[in-house]
PDB file of N, CA and C in Angstrom:
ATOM      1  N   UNK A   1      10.598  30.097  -6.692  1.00  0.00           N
ATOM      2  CA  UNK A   1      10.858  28.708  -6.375  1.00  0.00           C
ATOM      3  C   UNK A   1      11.463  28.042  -7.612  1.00  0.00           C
ATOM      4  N   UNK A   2      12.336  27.260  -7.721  1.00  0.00           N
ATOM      5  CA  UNK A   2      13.093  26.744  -8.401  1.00  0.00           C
ATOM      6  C   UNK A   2      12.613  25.339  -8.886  1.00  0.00           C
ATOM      7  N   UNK A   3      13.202  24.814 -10.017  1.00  0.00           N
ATOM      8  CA  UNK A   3      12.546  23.604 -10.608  1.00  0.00           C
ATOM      9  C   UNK A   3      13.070  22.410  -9.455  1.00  0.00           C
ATOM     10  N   UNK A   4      14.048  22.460  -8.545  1.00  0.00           N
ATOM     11  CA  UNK A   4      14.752  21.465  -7.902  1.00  0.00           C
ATOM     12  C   UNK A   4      13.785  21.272  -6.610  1.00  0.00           C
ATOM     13  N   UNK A   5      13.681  22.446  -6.237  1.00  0.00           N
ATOM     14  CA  UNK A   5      12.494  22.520  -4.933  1.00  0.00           C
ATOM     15  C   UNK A   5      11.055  22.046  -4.912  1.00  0.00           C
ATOM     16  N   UNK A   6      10.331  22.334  -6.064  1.00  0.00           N
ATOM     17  CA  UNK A   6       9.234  21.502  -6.451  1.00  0.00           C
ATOM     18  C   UNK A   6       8.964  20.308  -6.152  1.00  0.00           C
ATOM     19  N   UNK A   7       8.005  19.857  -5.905  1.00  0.00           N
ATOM     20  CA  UNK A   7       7.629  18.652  -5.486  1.00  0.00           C
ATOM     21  C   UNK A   7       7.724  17.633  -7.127  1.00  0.00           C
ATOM     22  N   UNK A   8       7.994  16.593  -7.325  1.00  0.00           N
ATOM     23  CA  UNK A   8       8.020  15.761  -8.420  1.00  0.00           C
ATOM     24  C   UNK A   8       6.715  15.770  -9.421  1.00  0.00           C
ATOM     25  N   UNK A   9       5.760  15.925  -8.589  1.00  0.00           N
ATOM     26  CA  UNK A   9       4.408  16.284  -9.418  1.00  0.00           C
ATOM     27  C   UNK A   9       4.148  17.128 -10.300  1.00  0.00           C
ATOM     28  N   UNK A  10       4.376  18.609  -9.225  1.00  0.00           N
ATOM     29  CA  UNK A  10       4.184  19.635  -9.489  1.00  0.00           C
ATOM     30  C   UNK A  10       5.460  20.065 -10.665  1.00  0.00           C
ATOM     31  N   UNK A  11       6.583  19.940 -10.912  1.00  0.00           N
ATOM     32  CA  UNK A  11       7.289  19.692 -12.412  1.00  0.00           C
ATOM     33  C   UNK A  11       7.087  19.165 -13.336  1.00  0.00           C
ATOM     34  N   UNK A  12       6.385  17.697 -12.850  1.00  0.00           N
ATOM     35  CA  UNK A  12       6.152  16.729 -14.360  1.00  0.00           C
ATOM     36  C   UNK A  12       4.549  17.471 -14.789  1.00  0.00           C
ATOM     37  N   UNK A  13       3.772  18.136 -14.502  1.00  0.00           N
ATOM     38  CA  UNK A  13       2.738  18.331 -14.904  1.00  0.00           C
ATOM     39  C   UNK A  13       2.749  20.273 -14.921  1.00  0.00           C
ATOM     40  N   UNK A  14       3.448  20.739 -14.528  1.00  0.00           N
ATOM     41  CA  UNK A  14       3.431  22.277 -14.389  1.00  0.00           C
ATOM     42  C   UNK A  14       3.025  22.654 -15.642  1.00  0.00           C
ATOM     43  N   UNK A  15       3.681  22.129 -17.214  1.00  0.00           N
ATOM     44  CA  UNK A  15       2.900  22.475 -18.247  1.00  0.00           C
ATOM     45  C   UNK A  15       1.562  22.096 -18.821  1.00  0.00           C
ATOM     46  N   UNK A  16       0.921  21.040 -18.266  1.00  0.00           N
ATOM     47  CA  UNK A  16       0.009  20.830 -18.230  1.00  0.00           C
ATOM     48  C   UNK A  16      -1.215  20.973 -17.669  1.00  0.00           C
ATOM     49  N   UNK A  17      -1.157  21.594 -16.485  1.00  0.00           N
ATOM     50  CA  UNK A  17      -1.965  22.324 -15.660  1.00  0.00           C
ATOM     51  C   UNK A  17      -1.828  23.235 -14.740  1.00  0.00           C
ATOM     52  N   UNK A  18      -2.630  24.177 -14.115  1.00  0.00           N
ATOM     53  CA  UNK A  18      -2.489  25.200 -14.096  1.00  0.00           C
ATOM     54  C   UNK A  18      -2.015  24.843 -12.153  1.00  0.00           C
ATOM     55  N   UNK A  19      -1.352  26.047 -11.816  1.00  0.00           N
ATOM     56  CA  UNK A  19      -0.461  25.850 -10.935  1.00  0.00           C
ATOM     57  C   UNK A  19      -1.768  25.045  -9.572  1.00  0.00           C
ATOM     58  N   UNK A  20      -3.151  25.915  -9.585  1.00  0.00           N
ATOM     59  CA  UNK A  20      -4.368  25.449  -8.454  1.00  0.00           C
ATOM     60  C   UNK A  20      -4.483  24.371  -8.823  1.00  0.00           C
ATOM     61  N   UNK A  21      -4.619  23.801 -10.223  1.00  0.00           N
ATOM     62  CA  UNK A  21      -4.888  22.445 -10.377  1.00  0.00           C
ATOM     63  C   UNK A  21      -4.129  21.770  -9.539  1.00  0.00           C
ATOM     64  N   UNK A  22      -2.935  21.438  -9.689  1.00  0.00           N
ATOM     65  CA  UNK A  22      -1.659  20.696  -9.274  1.00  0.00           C
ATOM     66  C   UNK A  22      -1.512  20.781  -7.410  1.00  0.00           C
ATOM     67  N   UNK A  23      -2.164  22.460  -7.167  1.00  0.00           N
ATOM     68  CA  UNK A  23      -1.974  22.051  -5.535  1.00  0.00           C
ATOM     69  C   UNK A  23      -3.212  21.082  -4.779  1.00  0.00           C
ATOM     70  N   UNK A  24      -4.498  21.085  -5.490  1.00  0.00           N
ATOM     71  CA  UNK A  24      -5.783  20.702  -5.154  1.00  0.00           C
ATOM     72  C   UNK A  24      -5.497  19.302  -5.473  1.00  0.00           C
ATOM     73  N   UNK A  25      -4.656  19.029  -6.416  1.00  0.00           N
ATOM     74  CA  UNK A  25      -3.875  17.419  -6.805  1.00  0.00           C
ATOM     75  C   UNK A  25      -3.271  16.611  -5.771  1.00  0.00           C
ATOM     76  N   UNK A  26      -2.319  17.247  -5.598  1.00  0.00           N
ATOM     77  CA  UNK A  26      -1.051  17.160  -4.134  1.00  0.00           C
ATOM     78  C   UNK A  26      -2.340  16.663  -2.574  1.00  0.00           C
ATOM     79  N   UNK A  27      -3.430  18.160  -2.575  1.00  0.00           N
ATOM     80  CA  UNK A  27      -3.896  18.152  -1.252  1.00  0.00           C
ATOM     81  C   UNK A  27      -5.075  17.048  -1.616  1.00  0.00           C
ATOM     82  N   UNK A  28      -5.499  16.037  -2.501  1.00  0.00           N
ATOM     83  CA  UNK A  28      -6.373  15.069  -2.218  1.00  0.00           C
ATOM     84  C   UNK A  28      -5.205  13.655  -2.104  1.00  0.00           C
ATOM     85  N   UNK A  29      -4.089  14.076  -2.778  1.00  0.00           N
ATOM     86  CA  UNK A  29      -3.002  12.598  -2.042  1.00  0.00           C
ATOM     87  C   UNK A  29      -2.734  12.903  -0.905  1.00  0.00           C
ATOM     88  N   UNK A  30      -2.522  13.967  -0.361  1.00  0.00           N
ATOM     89  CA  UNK A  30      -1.848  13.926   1.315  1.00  0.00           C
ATOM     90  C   UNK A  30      -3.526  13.554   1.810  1.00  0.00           C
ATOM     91  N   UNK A  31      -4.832  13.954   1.664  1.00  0.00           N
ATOM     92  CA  UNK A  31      -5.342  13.615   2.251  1.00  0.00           C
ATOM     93  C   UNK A  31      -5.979  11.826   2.259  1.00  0.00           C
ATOM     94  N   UNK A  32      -5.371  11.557   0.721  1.00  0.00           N
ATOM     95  CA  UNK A  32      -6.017   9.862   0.884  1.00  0.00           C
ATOM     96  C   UNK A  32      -4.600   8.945   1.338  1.00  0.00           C
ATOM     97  N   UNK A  33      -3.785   9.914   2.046  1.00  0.00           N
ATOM     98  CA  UNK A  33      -2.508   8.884   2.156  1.00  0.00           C
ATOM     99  C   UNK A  33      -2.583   7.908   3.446  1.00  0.00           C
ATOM    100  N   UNK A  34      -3.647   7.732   4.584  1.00  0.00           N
ATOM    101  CA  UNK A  34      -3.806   6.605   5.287  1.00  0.00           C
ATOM    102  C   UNK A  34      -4.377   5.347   4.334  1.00  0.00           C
ATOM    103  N   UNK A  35      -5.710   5.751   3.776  1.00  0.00           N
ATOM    104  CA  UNK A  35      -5.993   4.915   2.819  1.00  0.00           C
ATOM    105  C   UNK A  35      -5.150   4.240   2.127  1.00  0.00           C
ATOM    106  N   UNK A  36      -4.260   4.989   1.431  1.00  0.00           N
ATOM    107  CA  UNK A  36      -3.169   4.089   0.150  1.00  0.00           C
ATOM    108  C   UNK A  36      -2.364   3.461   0.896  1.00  0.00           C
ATOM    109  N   UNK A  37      -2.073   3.792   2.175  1.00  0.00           N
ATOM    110  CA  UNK A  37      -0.902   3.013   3.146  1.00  0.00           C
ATOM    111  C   UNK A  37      -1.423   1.476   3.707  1.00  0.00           C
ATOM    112  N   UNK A  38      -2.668   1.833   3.886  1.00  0.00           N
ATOM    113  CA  UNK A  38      -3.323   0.770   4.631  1.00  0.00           C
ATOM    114  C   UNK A  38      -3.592  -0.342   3.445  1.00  0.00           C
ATOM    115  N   UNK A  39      -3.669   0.226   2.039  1.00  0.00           N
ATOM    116  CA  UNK A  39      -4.058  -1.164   0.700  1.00  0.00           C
ATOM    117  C   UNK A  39      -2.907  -1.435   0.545  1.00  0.00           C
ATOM    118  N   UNK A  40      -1.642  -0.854   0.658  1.00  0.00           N
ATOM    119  CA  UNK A  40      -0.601  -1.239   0.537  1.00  0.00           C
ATOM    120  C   UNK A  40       0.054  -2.422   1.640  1.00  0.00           C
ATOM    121  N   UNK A  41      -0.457  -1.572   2.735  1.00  0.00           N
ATOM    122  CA  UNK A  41      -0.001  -2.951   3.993  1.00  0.00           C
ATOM    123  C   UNK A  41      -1.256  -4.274   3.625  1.00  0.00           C
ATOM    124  N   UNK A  42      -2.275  -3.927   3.847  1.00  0.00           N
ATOM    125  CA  UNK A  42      -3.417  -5.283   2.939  1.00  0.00           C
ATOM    126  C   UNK A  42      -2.010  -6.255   2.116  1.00  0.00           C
ATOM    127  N   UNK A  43      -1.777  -6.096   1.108  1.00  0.00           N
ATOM    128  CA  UNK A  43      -1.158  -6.327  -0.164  1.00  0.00           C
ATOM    129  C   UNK A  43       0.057  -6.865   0.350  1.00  0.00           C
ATOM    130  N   UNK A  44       1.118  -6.387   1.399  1.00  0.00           N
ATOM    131  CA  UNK A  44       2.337  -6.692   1.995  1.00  0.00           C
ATOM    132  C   UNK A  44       1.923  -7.656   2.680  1.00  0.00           C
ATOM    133  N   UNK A  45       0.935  -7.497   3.515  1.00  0.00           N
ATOM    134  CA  UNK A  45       0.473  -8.992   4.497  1.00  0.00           C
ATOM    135  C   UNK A  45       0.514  -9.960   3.833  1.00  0.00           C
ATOM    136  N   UNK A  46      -0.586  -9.798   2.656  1.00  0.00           N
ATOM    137  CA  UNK A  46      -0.789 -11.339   1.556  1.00  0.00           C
ATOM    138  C   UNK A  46       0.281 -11.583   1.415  1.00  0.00           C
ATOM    139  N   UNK A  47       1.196 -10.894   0.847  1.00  0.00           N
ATOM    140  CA  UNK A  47       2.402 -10.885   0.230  1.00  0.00           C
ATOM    141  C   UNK A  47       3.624 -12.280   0.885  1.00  0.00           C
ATOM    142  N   UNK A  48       4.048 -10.910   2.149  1.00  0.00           N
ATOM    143  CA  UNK A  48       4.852 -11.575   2.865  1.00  0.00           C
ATOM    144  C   UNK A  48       4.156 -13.245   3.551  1.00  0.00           C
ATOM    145  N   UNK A  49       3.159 -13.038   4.398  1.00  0.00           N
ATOM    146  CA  UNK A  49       2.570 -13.979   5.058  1.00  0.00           C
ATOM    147  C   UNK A  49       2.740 -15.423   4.049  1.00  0.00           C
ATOM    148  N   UNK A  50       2.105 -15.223   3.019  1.00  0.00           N
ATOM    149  CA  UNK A  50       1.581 -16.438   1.882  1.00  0.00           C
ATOM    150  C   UNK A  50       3.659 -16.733   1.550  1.00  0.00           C
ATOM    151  N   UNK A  51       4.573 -15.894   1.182  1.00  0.00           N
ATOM    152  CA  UNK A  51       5.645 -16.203   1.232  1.00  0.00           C
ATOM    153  C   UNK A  51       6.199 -16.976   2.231  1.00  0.00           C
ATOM    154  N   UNK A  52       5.586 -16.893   3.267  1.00  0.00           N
ATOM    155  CA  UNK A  52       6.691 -17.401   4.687  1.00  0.00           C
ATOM    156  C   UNK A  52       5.651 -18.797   4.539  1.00  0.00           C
ATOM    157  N   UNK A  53       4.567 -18.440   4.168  1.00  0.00           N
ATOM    158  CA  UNK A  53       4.020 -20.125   4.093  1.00  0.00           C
ATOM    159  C   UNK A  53       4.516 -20.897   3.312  1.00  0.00           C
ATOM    160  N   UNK A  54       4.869 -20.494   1.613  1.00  0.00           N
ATOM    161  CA  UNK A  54       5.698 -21.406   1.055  1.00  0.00           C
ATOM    162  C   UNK A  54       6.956 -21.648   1.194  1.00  0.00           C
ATOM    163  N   UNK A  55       7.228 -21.230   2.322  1.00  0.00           N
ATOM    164  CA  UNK A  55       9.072 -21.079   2.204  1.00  0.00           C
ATOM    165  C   UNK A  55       8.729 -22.575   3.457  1.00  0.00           C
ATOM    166  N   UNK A  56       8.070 -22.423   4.424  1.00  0.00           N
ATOM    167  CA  UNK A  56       7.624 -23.307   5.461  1.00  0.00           C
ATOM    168  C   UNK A  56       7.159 -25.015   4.396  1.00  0.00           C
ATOM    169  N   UNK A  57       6.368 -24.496   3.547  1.00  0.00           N
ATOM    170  CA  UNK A  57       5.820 -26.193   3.097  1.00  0.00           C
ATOM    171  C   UNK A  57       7.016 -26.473   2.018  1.00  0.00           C
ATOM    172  N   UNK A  58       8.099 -25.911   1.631  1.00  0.00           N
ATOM    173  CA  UNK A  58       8.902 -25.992   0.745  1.00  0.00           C
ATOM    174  C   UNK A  58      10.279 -27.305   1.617  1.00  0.00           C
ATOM    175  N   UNK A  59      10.379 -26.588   2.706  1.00  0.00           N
ATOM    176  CA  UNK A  59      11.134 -26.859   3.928  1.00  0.00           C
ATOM    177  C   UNK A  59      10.535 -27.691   4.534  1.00  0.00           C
ATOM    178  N   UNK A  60       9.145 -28.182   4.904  1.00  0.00           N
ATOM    179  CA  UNK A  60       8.735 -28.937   5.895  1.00  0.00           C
ATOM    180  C   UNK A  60       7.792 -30.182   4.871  1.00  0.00           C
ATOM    181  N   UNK A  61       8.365 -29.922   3.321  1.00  0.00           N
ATOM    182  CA  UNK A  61       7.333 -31.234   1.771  1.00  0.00           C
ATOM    183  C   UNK A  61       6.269 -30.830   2.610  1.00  0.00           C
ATOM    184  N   UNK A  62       5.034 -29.905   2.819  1.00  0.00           N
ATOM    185  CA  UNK A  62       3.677 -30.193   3.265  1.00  0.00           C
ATOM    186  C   UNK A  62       2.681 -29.721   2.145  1.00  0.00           C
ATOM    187  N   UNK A  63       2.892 -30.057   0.768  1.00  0.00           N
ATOM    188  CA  UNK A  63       1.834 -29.847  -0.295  1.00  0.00           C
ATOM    189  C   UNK A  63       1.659 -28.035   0.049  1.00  0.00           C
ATOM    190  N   UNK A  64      -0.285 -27.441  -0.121  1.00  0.00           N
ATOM    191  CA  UNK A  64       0.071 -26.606  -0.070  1.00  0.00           C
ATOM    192  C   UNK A  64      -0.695 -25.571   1.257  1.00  0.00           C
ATOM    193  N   UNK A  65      -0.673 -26.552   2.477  1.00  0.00           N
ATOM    194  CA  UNK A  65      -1.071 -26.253   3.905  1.00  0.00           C
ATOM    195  C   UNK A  65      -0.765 -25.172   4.081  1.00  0.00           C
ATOM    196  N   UNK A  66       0.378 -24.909   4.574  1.00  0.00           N
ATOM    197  CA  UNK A  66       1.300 -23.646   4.874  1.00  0.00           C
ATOM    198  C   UNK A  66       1.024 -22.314   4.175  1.00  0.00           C
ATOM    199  N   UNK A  67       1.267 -22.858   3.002  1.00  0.00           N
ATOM    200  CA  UNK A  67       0.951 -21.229   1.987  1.00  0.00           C
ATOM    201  C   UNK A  67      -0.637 -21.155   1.860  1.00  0.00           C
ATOM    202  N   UNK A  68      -1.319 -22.065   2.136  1.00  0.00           N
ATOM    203  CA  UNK A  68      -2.621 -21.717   2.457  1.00  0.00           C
ATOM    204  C   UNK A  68      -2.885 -21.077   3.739  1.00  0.00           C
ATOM    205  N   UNK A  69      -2.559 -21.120   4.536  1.00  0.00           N
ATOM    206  CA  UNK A  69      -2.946 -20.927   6.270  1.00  0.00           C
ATOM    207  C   UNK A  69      -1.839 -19.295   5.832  1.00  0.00           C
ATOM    208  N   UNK A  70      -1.023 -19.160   5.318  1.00  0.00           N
ATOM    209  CA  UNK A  70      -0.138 -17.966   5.461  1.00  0.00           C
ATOM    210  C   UNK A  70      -1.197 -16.568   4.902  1.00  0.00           C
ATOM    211  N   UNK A  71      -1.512 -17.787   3.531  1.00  0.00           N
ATOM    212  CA  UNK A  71      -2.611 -16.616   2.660  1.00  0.00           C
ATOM    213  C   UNK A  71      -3.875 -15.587   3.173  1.00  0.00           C
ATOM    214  N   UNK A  72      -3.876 -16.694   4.216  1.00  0.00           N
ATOM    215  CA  UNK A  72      -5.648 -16.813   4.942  1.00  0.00           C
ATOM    216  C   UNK A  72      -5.289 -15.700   6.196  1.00  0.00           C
ATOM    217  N   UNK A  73      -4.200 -15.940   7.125  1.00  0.00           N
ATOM    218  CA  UNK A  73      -3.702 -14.768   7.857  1.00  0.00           C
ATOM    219  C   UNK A  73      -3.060 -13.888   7.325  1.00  0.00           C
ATOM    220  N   UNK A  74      -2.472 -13.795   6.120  1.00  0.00           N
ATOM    221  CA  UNK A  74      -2.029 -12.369   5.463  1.00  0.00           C
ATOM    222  C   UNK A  74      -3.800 -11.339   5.347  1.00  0.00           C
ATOM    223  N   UNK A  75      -4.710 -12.187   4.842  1.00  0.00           N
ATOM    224  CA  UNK A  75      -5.688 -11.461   3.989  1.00  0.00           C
ATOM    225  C   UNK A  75      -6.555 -11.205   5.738  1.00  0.00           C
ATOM    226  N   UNK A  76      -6.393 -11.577   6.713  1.00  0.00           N
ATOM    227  CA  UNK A  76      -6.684 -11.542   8.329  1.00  0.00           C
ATOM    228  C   UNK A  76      -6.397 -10.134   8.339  1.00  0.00           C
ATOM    229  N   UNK A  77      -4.639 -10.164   8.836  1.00  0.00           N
ATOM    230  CA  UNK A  77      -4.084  -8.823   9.313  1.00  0.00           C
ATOM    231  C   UNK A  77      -4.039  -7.739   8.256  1.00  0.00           C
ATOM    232  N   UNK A  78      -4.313  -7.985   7.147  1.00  0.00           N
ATOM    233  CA  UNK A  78      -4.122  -6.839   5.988  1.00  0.00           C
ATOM    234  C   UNK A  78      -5.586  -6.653   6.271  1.00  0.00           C
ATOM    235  N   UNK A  79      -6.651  -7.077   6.603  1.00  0.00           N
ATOM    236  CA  UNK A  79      -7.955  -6.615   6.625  1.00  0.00           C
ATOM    237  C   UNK A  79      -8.353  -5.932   7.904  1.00  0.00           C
ATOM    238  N   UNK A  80      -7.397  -6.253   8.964  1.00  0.00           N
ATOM    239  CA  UNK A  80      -7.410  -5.582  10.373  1.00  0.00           C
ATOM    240  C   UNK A  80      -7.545  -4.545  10.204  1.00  0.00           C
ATOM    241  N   UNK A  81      -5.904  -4.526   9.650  1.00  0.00           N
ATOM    242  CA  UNK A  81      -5.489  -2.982   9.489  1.00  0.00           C
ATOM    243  C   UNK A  81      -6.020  -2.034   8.751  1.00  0.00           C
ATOM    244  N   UNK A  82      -6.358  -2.771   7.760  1.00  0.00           N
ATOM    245  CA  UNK A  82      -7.610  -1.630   6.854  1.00  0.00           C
ATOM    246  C   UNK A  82      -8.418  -1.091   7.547  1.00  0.00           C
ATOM    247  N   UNK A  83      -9.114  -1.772   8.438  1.00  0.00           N
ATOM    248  CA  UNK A  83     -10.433  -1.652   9.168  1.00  0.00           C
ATOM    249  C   UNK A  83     -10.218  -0.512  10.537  1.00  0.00           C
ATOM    250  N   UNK A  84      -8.813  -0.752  11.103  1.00  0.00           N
ATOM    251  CA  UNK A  84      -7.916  -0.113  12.119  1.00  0.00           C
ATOM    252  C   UNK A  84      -7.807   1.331  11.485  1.00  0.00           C
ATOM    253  N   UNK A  85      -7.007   1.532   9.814  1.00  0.00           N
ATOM    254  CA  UNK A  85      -7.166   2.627   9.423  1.00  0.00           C
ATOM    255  C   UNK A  85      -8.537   3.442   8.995  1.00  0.00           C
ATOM    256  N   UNK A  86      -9.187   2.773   8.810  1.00  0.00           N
ATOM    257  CA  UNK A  86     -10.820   3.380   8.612  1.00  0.00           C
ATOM    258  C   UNK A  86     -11.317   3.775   9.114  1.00  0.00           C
ATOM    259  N   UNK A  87     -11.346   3.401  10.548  1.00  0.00           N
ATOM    260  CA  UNK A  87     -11.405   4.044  11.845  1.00  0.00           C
ATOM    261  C   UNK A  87     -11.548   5.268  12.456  1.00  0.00           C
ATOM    262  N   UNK A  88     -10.062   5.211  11.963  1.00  0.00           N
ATOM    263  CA  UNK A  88      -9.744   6.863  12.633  1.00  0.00           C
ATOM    264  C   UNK A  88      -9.834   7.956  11.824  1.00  0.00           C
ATOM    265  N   UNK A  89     -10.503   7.455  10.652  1.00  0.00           N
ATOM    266  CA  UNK A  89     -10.455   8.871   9.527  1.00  0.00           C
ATOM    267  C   UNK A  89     -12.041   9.113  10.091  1.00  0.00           C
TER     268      UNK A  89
END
């Protein structure tokens, strides 16, 4: 197997650990990858949501209503979905 075919991990660390290390590495990220997807969508909800609220009280002068109520349903559906992904593991 060639250095190009390798997974990005498994190159940047090949001298540093031993080849089992690096696959037992790989196989606890593929297995926590609903988890990291789901803190990531958490994080995008706040994100976006609390954005579309200030873009709304920016546009509509309403102090800081909007990006409050955006914040409050970002941290809603980012907690759904956490809870949605928790689920099924």
């Amino acid at each position: 197997m060639d250095d190009q075919s390798q997974p990005l991990v498994g190159r940047s660390l090949k001298f540093l650990l031993p080849a089992r290390s690096i696959r037992f590495l790989q196989a606890n990220l593929s297995r926590g990858e609903p988890g990291i997807l789901a803190s990531y969508a958490l994080i995008g909800a706040v994100m976006a949501l609390g954005a579309l609220g200030f873009v709304v009280d920016r546009l509509a002068d309403t102090a800081p209503w909007f990006l409050i109520a955006g914040l409050l349903a970002g941290v809603g559906v980012g907690f759904y979905n956490l809870v949605k992904t928790a689920g099924r593991q």
